[in-house]
N, C-alpha and C. Protein backbone atom coordinates (compact mmCIF):
# COMPACT_ATOMS: atom_id res chain seq x y z
N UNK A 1 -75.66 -110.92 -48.75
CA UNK A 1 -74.29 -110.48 -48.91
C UNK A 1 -73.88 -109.68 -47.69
N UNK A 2 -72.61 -109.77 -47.35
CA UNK A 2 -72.26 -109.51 -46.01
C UNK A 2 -72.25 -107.85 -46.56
N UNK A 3 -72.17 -106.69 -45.77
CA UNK A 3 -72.23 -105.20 -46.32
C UNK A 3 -70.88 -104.96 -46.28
N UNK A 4 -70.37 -104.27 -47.75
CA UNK A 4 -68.98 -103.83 -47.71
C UNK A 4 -67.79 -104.75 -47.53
N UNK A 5 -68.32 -106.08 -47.89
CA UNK A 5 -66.85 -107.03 -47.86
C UNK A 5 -67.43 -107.68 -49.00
N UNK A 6 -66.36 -108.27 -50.08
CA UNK A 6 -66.56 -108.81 -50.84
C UNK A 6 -65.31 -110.06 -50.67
N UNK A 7 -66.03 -110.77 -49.77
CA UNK A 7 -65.64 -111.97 -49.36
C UNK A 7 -66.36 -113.15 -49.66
N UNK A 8 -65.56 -114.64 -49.50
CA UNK A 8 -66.55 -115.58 -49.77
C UNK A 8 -67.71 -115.69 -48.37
N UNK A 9 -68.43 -116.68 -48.10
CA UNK A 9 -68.75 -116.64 -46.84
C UNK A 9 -67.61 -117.54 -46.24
N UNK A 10 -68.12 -117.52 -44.36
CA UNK A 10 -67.31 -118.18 -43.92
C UNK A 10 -66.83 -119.87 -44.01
N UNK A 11 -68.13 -120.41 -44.38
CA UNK A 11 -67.80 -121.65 -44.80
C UNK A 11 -66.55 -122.12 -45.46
N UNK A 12 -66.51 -120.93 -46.69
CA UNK A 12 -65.19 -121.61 -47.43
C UNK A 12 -64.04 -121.54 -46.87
N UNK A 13 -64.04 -120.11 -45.94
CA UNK A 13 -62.61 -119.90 -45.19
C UNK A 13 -62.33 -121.27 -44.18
N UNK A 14 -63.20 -121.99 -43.97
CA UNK A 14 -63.40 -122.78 -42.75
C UNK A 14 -62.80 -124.12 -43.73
N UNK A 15 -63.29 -124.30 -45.21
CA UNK A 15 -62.87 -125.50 -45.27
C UNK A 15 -61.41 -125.39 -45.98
N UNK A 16 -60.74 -124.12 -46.26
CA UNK A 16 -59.91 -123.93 -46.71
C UNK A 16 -58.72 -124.44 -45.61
N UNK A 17 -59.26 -123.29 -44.38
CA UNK A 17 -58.33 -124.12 -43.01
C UNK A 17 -58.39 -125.72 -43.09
N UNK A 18 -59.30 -126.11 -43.38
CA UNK A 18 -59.32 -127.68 -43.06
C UNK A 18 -58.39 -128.60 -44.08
N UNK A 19 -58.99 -127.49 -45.53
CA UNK A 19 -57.65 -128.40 -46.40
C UNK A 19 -56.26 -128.09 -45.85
N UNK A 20 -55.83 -126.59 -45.40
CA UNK A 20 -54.67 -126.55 -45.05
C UNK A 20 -53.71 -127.14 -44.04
N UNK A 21 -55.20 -127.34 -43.13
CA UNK A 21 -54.48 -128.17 -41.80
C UNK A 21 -54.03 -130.16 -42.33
N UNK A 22 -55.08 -130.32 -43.21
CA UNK A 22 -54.74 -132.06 -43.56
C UNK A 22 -53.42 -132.02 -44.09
N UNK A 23 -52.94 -130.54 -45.00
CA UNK A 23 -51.95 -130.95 -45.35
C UNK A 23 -50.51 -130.69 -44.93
N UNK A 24 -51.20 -130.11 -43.35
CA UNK A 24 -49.85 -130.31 -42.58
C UNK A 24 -50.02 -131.51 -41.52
N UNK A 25 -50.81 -132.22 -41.94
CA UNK A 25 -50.68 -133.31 -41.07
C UNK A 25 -50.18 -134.42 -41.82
N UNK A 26 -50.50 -134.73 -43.51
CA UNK A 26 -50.04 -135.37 -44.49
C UNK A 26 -48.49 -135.51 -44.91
N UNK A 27 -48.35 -134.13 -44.66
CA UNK A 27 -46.79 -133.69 -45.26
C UNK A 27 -45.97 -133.84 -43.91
N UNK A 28 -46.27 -134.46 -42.46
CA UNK A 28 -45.47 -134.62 -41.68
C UNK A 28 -45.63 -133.38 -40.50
N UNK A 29 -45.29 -131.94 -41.04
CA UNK A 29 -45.12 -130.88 -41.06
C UNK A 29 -45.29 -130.80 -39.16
N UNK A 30 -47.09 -130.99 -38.98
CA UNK A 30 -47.22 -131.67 -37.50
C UNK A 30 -47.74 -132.77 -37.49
N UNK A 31 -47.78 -133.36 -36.32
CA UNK A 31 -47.74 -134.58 -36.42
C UNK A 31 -49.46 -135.16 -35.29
N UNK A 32 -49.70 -134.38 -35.16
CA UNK A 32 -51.29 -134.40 -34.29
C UNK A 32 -51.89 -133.24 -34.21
N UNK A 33 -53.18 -133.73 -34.09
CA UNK A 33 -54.39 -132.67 -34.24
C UNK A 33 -54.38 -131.74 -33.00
N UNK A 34 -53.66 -132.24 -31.82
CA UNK A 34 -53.23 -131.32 -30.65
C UNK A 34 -52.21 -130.05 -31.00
N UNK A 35 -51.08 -130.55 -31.99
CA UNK A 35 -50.05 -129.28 -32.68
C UNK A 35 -50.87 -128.43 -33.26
N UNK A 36 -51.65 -128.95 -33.89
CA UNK A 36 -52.62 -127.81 -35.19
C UNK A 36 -53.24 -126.77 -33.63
N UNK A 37 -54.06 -127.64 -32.79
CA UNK A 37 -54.74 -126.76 -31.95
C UNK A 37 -54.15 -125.58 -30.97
N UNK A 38 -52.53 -126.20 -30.60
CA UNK A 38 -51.68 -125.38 -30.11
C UNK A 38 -51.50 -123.78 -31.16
N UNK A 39 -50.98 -124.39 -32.41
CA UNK A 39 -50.77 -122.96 -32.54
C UNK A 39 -51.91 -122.20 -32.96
N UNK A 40 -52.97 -122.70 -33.44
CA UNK A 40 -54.26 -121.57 -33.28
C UNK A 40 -54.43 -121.59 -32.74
N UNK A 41 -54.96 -121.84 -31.37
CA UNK A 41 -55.31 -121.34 -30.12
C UNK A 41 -56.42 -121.81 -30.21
N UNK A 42 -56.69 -122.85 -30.32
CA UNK A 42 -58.23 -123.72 -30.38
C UNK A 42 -58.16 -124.74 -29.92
N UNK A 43 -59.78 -125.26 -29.62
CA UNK A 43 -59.36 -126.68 -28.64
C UNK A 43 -59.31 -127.76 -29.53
N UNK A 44 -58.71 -128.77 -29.18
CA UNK A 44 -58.36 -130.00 -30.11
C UNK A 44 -60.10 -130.15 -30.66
N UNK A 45 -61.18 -130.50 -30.02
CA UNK A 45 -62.84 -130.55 -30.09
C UNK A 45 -63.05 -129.51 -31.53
N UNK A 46 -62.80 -128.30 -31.52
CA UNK A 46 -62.78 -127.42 -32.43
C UNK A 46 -61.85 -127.78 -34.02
N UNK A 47 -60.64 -128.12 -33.74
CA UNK A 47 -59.75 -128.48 -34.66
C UNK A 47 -60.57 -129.86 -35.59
N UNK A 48 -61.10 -130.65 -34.22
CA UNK A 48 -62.00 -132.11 -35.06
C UNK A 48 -63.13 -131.81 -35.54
N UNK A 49 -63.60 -130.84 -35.83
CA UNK A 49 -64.78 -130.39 -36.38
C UNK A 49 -64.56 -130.03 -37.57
N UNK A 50 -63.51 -128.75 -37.55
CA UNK A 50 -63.32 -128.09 -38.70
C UNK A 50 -62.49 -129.05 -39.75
N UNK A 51 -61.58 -130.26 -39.47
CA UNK A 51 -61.41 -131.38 -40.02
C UNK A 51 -62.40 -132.06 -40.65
N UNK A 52 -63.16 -132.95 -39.84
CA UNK A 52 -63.81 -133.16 -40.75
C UNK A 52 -65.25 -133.08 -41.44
N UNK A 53 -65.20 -131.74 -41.94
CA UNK A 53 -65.76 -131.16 -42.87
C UNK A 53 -65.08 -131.77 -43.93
N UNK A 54 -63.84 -131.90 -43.95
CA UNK A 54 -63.28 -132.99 -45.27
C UNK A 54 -63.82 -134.62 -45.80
N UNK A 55 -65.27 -134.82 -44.68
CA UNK A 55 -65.05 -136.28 -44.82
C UNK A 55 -66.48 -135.53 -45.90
N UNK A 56 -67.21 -135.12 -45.97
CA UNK A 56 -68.45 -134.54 -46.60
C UNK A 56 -68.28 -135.08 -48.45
N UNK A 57 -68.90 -135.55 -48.99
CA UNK A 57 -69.56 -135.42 -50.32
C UNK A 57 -68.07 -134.76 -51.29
N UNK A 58 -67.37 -135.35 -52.24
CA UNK A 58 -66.59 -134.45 -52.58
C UNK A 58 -67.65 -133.50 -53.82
N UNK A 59 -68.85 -134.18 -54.19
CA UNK A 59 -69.37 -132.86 -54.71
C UNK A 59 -69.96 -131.62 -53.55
N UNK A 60 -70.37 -132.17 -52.58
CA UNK A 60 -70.70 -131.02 -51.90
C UNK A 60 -69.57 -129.98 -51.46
N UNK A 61 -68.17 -130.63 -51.27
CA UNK A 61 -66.70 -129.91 -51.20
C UNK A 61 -66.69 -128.92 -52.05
N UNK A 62 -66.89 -129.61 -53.68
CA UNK A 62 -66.84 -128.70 -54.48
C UNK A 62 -67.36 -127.40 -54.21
N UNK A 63 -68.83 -127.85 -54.04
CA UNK A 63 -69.92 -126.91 -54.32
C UNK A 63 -69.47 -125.13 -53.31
N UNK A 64 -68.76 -126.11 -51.92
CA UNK A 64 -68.63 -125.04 -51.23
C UNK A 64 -67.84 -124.31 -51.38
N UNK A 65 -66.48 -125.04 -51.79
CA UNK A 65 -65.16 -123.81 -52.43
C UNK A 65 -65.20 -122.90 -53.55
N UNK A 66 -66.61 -123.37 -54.24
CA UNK A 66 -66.68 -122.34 -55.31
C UNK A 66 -68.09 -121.26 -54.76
N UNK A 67 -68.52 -120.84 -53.72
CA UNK A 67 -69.50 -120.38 -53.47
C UNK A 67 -68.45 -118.66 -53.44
N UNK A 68 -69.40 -117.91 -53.92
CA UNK A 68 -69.10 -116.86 -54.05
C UNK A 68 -69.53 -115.66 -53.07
N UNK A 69 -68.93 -114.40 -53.35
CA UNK A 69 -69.01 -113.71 -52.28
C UNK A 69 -70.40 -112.73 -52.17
N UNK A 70 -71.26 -113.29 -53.09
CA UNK A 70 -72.37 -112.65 -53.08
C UNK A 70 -73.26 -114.11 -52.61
N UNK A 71 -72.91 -115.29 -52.20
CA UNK A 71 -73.66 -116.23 -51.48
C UNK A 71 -74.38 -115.56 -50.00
N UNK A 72 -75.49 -115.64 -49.84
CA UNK A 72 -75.78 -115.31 -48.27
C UNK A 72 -75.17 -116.23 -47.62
N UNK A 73 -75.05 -115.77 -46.27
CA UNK A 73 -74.01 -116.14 -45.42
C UNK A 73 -74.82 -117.29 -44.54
N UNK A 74 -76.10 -116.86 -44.60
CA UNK A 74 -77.06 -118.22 -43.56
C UNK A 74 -77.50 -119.51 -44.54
N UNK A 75 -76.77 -119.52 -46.09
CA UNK A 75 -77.29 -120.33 -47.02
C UNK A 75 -76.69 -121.86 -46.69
N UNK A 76 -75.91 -121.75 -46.58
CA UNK A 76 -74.19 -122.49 -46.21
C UNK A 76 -73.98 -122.49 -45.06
N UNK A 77 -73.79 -123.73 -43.96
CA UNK A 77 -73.13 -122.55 -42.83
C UNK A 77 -72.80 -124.41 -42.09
N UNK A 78 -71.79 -123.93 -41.80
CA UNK A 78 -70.70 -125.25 -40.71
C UNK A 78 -71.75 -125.95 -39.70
N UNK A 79 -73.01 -125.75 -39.39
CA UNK A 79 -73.59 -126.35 -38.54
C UNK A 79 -75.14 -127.37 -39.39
N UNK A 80 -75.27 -126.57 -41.18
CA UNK A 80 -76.40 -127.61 -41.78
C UNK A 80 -75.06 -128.51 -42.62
N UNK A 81 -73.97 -128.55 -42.62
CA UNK A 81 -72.71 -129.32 -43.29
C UNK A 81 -72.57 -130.22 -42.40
N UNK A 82 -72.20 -130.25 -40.73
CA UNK A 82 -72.07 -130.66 -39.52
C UNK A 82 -73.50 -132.28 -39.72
N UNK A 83 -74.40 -131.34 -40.00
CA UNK A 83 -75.64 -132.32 -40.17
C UNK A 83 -75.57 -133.48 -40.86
N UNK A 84 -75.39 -133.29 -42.48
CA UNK A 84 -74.40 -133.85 -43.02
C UNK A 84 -73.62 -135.08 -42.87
N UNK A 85 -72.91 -134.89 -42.24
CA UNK A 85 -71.90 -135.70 -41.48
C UNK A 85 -72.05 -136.91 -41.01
N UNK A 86 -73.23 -137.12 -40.45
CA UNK A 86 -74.26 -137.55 -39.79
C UNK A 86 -74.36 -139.07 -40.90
N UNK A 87 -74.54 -138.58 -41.99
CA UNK A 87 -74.88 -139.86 -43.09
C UNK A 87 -73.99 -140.20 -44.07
N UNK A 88 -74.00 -141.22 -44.67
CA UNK A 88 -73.19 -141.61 -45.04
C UNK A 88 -72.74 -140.93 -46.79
N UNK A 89 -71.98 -140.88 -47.38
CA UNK A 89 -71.47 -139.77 -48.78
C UNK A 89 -72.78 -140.16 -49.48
N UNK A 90 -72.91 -141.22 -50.03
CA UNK A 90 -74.06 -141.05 -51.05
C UNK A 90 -75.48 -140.51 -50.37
N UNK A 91 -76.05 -140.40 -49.31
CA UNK A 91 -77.08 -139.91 -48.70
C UNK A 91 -76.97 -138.21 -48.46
N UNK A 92 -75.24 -137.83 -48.16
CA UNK A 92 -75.08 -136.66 -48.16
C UNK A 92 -75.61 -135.74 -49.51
N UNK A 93 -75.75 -136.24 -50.70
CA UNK A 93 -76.13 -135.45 -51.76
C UNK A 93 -77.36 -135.40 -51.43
N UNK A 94 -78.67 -136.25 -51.54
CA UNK A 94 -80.15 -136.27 -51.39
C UNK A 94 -80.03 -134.81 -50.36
N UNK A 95 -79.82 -135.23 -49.11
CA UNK A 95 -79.66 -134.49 -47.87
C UNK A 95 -79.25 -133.13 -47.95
N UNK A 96 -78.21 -132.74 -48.93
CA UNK A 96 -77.96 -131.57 -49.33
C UNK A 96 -79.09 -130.49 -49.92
N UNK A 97 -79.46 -131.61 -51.13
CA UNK A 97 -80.53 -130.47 -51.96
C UNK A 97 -81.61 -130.33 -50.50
N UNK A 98 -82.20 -130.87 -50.05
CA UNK A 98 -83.28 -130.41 -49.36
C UNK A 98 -82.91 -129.46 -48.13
N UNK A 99 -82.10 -129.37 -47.55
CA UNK A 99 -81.24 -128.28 -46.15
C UNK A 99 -80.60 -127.42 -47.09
N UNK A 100 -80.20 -127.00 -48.36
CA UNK A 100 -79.22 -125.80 -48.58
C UNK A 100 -79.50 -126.28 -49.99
N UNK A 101 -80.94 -125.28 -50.22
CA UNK A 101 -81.34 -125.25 -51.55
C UNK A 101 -80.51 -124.97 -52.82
N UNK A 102 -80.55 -125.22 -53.65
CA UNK A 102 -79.51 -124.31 -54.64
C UNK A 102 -78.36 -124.78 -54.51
N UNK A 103 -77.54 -125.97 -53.72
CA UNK A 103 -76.27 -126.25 -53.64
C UNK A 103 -76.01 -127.21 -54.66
N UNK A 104 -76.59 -128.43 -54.97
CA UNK A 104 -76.18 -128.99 -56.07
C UNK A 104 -77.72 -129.06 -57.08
N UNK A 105 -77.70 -129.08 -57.90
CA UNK A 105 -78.68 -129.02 -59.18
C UNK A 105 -78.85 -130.98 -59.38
N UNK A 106 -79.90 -131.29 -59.47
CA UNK A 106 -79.69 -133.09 -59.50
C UNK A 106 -80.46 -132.95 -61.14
N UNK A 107 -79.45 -134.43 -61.01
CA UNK A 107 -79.31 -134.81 -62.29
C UNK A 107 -79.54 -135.92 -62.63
N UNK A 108 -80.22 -137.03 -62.05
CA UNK A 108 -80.27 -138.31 -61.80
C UNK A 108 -80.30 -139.35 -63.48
N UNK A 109 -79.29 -140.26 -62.60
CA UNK A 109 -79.03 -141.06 -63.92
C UNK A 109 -79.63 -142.65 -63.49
N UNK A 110 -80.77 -142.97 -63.83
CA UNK A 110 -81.34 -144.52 -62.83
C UNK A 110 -81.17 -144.34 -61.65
N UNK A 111 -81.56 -143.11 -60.86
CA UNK A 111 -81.12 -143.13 -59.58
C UNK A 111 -80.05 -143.00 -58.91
N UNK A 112 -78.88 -142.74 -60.02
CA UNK A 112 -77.82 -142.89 -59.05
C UNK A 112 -76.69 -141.65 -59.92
N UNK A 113 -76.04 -141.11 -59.43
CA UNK A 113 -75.15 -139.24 -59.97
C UNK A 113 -73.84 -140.33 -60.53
N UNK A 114 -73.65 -139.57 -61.67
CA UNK A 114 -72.41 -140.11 -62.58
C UNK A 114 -71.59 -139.35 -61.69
N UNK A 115 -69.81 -139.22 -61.45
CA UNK A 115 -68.91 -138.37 -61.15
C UNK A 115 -69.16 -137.11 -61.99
N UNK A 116 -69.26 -136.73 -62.47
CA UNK A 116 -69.66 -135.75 -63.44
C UNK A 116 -70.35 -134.80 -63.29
N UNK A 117 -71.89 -135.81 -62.56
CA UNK A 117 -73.00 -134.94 -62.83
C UNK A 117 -72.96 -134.43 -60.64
N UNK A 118 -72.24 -135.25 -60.45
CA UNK A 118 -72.34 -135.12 -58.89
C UNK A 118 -71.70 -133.50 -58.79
N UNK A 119 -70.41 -132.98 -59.25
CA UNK A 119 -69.52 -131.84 -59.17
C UNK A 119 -70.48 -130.46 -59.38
N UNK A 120 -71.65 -130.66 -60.00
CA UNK A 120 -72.64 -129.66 -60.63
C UNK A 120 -73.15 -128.80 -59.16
N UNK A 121 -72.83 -127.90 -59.42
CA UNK A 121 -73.38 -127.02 -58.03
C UNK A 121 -74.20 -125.96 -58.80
N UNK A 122 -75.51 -125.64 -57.82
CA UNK A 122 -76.45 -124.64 -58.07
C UNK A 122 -77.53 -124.93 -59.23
């Protein structure tokens, strides 16, 4: 736990930006990933990162927006998610439990996660 903040970790703030930014790119609002980078002050490279973190597992999505502010902060973190990325959604769950213990709880149904049982975090 971070000392004296009772915050989530940064992960979630990170994918929160990411939902917020899709949905100014959805809604018109801007119209390229260069506008988003203009007004934060980040490089377009940076902006495509923190994007897509949206392409990830929507149970692992879950898992991360509900992580709480007593999560350690090295449990979670934008660079074992980044990893992630790497494989394709259904490999992202396997891949999860073993890099960021404790993130989803498996539940296996013949080998393969109902919608249901995929959303189960911890």
């Amino acid at each position: 736990m971070r000392p004296g903040k009772l915050e989530p970790p940064r992960i979630v703030k990170l994918l929160a930006l990411a939902e917020e930014w899709k949905a100014l790119l959805d809604s018109g609002a801007v119209h390229h990933q260069s506008e988003i980078s203009h007004l934060y002050g980040l490089s377009r490279a940076r902006v495509t990162q923190i994007l897509n973190l949206l392409k990830l597992h929507p149970a692992i999505l879950d898992c991360v927006r509900n992580l709480g502010p007593d999560t350690p902060e090295r449990l979670v973190t934008e660079r074992k998610l980044r990893k992630l990325l790497l494989l394709a959604k259904p490999d992202q769950l396997g891949a999860a439990r073993f890099m960021i213990p404790g993130i989803l709880s498996s539940k296996p149904n013949d080998g393969e996660f109902s919608h249901e049982e995929e959303g189960i975090c911890g």
